[in-house]
Structures are given as structure tokens and as C-alpha cells.
C-alpha atoms as a PDB file:
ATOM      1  CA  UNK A   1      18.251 169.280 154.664  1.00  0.00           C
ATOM      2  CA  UNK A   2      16.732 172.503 152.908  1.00  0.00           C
ATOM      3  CA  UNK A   3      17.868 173.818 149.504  1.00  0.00           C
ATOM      4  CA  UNK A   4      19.177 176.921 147.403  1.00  0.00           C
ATOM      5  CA  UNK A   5      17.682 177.774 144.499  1.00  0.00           C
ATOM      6  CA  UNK A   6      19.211 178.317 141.298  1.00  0.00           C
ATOM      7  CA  UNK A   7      18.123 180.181 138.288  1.00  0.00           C
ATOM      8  CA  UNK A   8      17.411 177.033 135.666  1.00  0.00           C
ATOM      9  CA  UNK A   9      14.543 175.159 136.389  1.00  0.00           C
ATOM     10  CA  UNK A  10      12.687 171.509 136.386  1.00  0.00           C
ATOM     11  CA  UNK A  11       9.729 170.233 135.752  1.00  0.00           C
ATOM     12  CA  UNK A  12       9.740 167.102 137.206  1.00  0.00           C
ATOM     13  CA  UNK A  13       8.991 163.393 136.952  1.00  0.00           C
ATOM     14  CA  UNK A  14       8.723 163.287 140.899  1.00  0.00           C
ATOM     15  CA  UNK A  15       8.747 159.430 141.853  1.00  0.00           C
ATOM     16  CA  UNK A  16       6.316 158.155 144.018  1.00  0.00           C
ATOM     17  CA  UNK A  17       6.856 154.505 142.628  1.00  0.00           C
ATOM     18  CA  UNK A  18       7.003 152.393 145.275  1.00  0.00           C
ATOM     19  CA  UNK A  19       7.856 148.296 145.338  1.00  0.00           C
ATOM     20  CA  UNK A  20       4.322 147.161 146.464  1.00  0.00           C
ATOM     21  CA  UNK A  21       3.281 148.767 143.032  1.00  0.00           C
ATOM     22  CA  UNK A  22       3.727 147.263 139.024  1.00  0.00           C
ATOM     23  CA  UNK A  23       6.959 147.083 138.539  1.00  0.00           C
ATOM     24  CA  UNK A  24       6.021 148.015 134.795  1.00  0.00           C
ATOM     25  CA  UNK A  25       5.152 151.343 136.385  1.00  0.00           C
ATOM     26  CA  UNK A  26       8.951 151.728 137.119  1.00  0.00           C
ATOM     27  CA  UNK A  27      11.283 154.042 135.225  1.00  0.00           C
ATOM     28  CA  UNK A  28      14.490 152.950 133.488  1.00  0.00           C
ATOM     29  CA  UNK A  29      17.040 154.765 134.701  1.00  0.00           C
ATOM     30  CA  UNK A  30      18.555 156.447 131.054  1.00  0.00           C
ATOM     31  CA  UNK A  31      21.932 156.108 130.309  1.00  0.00           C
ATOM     32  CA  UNK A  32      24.417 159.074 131.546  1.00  0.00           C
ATOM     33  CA  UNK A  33      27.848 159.794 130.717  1.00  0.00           C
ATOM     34  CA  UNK A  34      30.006 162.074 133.416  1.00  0.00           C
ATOM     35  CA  UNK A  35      33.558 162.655 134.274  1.00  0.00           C
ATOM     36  CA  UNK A  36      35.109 161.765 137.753  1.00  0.00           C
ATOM     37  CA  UNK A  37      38.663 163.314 137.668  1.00  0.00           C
ATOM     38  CA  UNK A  38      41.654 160.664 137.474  1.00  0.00           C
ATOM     39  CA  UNK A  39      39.103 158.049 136.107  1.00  0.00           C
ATOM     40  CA  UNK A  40      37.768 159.882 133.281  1.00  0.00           C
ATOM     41  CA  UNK A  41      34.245 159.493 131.486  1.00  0.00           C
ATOM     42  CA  UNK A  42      31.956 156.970 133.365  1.00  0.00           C
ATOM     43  CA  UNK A  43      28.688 155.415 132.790  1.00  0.00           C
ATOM     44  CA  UNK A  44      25.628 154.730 134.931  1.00  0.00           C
ATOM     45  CA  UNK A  45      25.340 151.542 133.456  1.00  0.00           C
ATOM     46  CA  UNK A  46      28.413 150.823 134.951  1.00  0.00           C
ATOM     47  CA  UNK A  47      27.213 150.555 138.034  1.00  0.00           C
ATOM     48  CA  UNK A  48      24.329 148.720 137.616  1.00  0.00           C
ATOM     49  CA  UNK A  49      24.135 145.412 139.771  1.00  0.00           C
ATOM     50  CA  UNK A  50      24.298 148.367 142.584  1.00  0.00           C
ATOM     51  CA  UNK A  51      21.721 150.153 144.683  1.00  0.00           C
ATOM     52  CA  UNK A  52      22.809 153.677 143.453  1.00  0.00           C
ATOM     53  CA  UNK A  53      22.276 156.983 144.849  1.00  0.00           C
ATOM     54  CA  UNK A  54      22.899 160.239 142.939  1.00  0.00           C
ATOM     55  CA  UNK A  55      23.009 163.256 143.989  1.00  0.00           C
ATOM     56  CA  UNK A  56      23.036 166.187 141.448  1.00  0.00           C
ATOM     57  CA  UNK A  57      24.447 169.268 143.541  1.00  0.00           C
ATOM     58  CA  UNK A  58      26.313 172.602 143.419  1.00  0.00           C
ATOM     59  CA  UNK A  59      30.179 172.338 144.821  1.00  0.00           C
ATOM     60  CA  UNK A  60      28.976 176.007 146.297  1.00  0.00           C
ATOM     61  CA  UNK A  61      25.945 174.830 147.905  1.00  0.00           C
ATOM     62  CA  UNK A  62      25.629 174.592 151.658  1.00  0.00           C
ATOM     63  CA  UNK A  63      23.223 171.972 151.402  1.00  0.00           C
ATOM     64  CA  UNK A  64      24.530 170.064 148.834  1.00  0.00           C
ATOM     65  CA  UNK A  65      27.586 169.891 151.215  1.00  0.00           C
ATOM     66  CA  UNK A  66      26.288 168.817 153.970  1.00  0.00           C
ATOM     67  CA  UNK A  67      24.140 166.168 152.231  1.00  0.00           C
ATOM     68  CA  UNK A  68      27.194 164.711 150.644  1.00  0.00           C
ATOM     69  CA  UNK A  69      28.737 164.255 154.558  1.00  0.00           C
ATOM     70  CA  UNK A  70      25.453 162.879 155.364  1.00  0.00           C
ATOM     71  CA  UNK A  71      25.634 160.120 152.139  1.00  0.00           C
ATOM     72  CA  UNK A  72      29.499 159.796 152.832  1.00  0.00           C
ATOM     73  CA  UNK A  73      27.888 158.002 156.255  1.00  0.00           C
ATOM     74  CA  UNK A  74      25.854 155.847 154.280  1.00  0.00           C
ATOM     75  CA  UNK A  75      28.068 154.664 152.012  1.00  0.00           C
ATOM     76  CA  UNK A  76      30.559 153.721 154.685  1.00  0.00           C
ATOM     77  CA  UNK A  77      27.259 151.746 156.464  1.00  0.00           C
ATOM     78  CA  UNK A  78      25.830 150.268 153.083  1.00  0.00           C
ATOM     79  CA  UNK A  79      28.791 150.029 150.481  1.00  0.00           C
ATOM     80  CA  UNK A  80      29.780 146.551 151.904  1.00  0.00           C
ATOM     81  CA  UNK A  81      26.416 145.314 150.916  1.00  0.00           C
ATOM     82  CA  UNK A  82      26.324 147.178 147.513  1.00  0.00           C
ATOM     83  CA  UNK A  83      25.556 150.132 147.962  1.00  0.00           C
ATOM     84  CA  UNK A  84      27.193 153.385 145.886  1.00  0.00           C
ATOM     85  CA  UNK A  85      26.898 156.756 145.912  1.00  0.00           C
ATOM     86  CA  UNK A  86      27.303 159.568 143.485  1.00  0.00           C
ATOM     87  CA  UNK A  87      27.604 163.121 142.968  1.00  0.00           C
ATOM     88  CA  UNK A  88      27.897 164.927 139.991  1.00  0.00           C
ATOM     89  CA  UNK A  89      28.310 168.743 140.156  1.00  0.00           C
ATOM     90  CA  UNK A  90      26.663 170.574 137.948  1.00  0.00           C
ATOM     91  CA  UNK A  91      28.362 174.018 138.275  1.00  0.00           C
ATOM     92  CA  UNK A  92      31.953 173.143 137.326  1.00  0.00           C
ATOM     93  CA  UNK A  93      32.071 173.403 133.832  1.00  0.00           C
ATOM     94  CA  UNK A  94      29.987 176.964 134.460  1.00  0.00           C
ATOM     95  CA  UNK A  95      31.584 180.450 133.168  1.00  0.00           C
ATOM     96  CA  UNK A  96      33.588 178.440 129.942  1.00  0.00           C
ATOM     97  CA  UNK A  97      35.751 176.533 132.482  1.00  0.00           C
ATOM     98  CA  UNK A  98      38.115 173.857 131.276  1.00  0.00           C
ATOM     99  CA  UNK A  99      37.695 170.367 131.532  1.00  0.00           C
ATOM    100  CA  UNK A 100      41.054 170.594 134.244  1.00  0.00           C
ATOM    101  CA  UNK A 101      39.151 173.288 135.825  1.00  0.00           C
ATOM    102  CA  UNK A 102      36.019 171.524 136.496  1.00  0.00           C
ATOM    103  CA  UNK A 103      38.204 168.358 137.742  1.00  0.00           C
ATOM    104  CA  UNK A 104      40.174 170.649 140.285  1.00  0.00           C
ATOM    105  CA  UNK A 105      36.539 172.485 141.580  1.00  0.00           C
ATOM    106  CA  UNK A 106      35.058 168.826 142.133  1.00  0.00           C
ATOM    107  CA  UNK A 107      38.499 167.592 143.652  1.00  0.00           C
ATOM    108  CA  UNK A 108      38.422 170.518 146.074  1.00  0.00           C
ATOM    109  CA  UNK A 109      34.845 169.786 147.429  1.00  0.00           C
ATOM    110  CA  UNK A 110      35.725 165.882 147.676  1.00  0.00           C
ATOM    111  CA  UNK A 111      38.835 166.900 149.466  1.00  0.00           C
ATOM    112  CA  UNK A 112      37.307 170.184 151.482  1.00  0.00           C
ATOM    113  CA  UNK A 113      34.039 167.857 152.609  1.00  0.00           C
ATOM    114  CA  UNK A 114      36.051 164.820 152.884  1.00  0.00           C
ATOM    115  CA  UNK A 115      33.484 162.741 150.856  1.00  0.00           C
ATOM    116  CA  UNK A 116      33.833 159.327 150.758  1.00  0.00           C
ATOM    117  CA  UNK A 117      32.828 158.457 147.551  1.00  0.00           C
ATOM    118  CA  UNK A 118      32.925 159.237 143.518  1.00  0.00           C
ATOM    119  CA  UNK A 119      32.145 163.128 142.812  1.00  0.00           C
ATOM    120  CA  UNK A 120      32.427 164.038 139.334  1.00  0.00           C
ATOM    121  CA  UNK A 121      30.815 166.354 137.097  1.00  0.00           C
ATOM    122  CA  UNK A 122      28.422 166.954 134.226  1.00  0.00           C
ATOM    123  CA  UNK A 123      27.127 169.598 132.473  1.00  0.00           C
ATOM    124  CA  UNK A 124      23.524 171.691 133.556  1.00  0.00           C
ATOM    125  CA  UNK A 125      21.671 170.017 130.077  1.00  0.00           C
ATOM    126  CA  UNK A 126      22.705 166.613 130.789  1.00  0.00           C
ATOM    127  CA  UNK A 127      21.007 166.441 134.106  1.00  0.00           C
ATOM    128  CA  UNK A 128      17.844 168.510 132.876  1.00  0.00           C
ATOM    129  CA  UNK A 129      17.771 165.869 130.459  1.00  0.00           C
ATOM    130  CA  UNK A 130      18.293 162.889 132.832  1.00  0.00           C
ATOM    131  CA  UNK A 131      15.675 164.439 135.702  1.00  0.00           C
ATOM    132  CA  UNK A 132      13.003 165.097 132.846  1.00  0.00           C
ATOM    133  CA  UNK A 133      13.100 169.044 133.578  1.00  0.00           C
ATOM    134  CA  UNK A 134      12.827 171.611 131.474  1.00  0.00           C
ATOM    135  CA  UNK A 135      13.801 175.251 131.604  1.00  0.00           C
ATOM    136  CA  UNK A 136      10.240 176.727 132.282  1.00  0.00           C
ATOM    137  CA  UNK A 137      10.122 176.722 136.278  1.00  0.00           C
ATOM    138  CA  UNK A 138      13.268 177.141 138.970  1.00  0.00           C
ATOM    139  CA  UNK A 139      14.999 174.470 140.359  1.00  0.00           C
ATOM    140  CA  UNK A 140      16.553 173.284 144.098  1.00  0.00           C
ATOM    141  CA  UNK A 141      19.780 171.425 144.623  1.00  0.00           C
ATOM    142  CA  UNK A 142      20.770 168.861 145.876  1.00  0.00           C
ATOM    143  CA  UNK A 143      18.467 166.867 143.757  1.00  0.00           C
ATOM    144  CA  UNK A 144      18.230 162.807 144.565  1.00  0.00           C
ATOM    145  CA  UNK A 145      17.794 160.012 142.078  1.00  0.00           C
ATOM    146  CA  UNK A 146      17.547 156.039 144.376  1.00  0.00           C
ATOM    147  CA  UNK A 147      17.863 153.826 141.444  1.00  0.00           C
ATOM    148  CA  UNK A 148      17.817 149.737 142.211  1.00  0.00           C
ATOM    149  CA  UNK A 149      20.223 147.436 141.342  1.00  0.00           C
ATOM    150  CA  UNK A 150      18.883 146.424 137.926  1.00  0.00           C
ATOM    151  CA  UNK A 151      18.694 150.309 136.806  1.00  0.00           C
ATOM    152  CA  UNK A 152      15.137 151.780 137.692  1.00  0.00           C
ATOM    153  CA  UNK A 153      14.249 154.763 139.642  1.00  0.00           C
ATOM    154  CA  UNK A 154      12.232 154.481 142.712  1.00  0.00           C
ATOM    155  CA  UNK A 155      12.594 157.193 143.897  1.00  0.00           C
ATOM    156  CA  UNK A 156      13.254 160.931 142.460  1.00  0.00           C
ATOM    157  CA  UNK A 157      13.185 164.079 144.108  1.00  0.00           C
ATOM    158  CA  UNK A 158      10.864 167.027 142.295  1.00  0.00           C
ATOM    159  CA  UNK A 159      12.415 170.129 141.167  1.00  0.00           C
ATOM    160  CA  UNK A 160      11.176 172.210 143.808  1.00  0.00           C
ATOM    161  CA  UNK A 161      11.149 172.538 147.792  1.00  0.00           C
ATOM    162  CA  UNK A 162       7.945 173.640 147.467  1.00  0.00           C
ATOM    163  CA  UNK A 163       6.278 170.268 146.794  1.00  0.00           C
ATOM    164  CA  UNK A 164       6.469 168.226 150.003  1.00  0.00           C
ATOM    165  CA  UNK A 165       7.860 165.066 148.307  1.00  0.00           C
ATOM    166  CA  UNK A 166      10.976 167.041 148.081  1.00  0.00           C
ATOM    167  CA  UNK A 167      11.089 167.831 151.645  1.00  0.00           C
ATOM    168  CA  UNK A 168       9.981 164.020 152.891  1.00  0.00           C
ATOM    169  CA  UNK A 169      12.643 162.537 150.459  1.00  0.00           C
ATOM    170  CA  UNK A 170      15.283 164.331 151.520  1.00  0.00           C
ATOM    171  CA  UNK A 171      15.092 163.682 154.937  1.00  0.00           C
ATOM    172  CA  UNK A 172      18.314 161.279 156.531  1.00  0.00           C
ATOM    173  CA  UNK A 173      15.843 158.631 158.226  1.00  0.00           C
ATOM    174  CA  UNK A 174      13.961 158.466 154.780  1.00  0.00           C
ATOM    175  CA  UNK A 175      16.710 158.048 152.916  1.00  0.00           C
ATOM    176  CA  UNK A 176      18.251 155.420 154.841  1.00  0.00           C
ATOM    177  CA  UNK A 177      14.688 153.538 154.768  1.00  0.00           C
ATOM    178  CA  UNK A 178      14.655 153.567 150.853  1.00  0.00           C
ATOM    179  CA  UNK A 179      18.607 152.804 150.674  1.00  0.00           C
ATOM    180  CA  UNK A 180      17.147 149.624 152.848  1.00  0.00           C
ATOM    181  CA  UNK A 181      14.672 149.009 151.231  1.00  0.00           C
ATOM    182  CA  UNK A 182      16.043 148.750 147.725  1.00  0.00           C
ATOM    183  CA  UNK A 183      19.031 146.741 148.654  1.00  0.00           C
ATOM    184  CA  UNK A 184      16.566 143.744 150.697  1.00  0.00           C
ATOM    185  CA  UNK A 185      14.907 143.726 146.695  1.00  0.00           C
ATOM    186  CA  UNK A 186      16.015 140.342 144.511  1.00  0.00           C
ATOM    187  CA  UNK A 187      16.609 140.576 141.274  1.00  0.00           C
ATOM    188  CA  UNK A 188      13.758 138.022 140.733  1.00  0.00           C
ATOM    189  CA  UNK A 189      11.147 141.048 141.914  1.00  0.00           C
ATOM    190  CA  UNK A 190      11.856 143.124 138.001  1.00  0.00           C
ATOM    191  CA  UNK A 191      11.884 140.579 135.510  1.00  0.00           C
ATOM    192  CA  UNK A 192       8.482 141.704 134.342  1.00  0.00           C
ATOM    193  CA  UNK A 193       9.790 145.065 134.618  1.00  0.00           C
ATOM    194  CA  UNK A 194      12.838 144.670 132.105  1.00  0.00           C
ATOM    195  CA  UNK A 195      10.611 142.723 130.510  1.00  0.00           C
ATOM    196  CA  UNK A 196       8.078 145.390 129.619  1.00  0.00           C
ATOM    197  CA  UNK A 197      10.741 147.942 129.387  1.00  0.00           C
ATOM    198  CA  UNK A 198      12.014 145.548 126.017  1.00  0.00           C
ATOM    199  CA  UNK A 199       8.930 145.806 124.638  1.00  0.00           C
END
């Protein structure tokens, strides 16, 4: 999958933590709020006890589109053992739109695409915030965030197709190698990671 660029921009906290490293080393994922229309305002935490991927992306994006038929396959593979996927658009509240407005652009793309999971929508500043970008350098959708079931990121694409890690995350088989790995993890494997992150 490739990428279009769009004028705000990231600097990123690319994620190259892996599970053969200190746990310690791991990021918690931080809390996010978003809106999936008919279901209203949802947490992350909410789905914690889940292997969780989420997908920032632009309801106009090509590439956003297809990866969100490409994760619709995995969560029909994986969502039986706990798997869950997410998108949040980032474009739908764009130009002053309503909250109804935004719910009917994110409806259409579920509905368009035929996703088979949760798409909702949040706005731009929320997901700078969440990614750790700022507004100095551009940015790429779809953007990728593999969080494990007990809420840290392992893996987090950077804000630009330029760096390679983008490129090699993105890829299907490489996805569906991390989605593997993080759901074979037990919950024993980050006690000293929630641990440290109470400190």
C-alpha cells in the first residue's frame, strides 16, 4: 500500500519496539476519545483486553480505502481470537461540518468499502496528539498504530513514506505477522511493563 500526502504534518514516535526487547521500553497507548455513528463517543480503553489495530485515514483516500478492505480481511480471520480493528477518519469534521455530517461521510465509506468493522471519526489535533506529531513536517495516511492487549504500542507507523519503516509496516504479510504475533503474547509477558508505567 502507498500513501497521499496531506498538508499537516508529523513528527513521529516511529515504533521499532519489538517483544524480544524491555517491555519498560514499551509505550502506553494514551487514552482517546472518538465518535462511531449510532454508538456515540468511545474510548480506547474500551477495548483493551484486545489486540487493536488503528488505522487513522482519509474517507477520500485511495489508499486508506483499500487498506481498510485489506484489515476488513483480517478482522474476519483474527476477530474470533480477539482481534479488533479501527478506523477513525480524520477529514470528516473538515470545512465546519456537523457532527451528523461527519457521521453520514464515515457511514458512506463503511457502507461504499463494505468494511467490516468500527469506522468512526476524530478530529486532525486529536490524532497529532495521539501519534506524537507536530505540525512542522507533512504527513501520509493511512497511518497504523498495533497496540497489545494490555494497551501498549508495538508498533507505529512514522509520519512519512519516506522513511522505510513506513513502507515495511504497511505491507499485508507484515501486518498479519505483527497481528500474530501480538495476539500469541500472555498477559504474564507486561507486568513489569504496567508496572514501570505506574511508577
Amino acid at each position: 500500500m502507498k500513501t497521499v500526502l496531506i498538508s499537516i504534518a508529523a513528527l513521529a514516535l516511529a515504533a521499532t519496539c519489538l517483544p524480544g526487547e524491555d517491555a519498560g521500553a514499551l509505550r502506553k497507548a494514551p487514552e482517546l476519545a472518538f465518535t462511531i455513528p449510532g454508538q456515540g463517543q468511545k474510548l480506547l480503553s474500551q477495548y483493551r483486553g484486545k489486540v487493536v489495530a488503528l488505522e487513522f485515514i482519509l474517507t477520500t483516500c485511495p489508499h486508506c480505502q483499500a487498506a481498510s478492505r485489506v484489515m476488513t480481511g483480517f478482522q474476519q480471520e483474527y476477530g474470533p481470537r480477539g482481534f479488533q480493528a479501527l478506523d477513525l477518519a480524520i477529514n470528516a469534521l473538515d470545512e465546519g461540518r456537523t457532527e451528523t455530517q461527519a457521521g453520514q461521510i464515515v457511514q458512506a465509506f463503511a457502507q461504499q468499502f463494505q468494511v467490516g468493522f468500527p469506522v468512526g471519526y476524530i478530529p486532525r489535533d486529536q490524532m497529532m496528539s495521539f501519534m506524537g506529531f507536530s505540525l512542522a513536517e507533512r504527513m501520509v495516511v493511512p497511518q497504523l498504530v498495533l497496540i497489545d492487549r494490555k494497551g501498549y504500542i508495538h508498533y507505529q507507523t512514522p509520519e512519512s513514506d519516506a522513511n522505510a519503516d513506513w513502507e515495511k509496516l504497511m505491507n499485508d504479510n507484515t501486518i498479519r505477522q505483527h497481528i500474530e504475533e501480538l495476539l500469541a503474547l500472555g498477559n504474564s509477558s507486561h507486568k513489569h511493563a504496567a508496572r514501570a508505567a505506574a511508577r
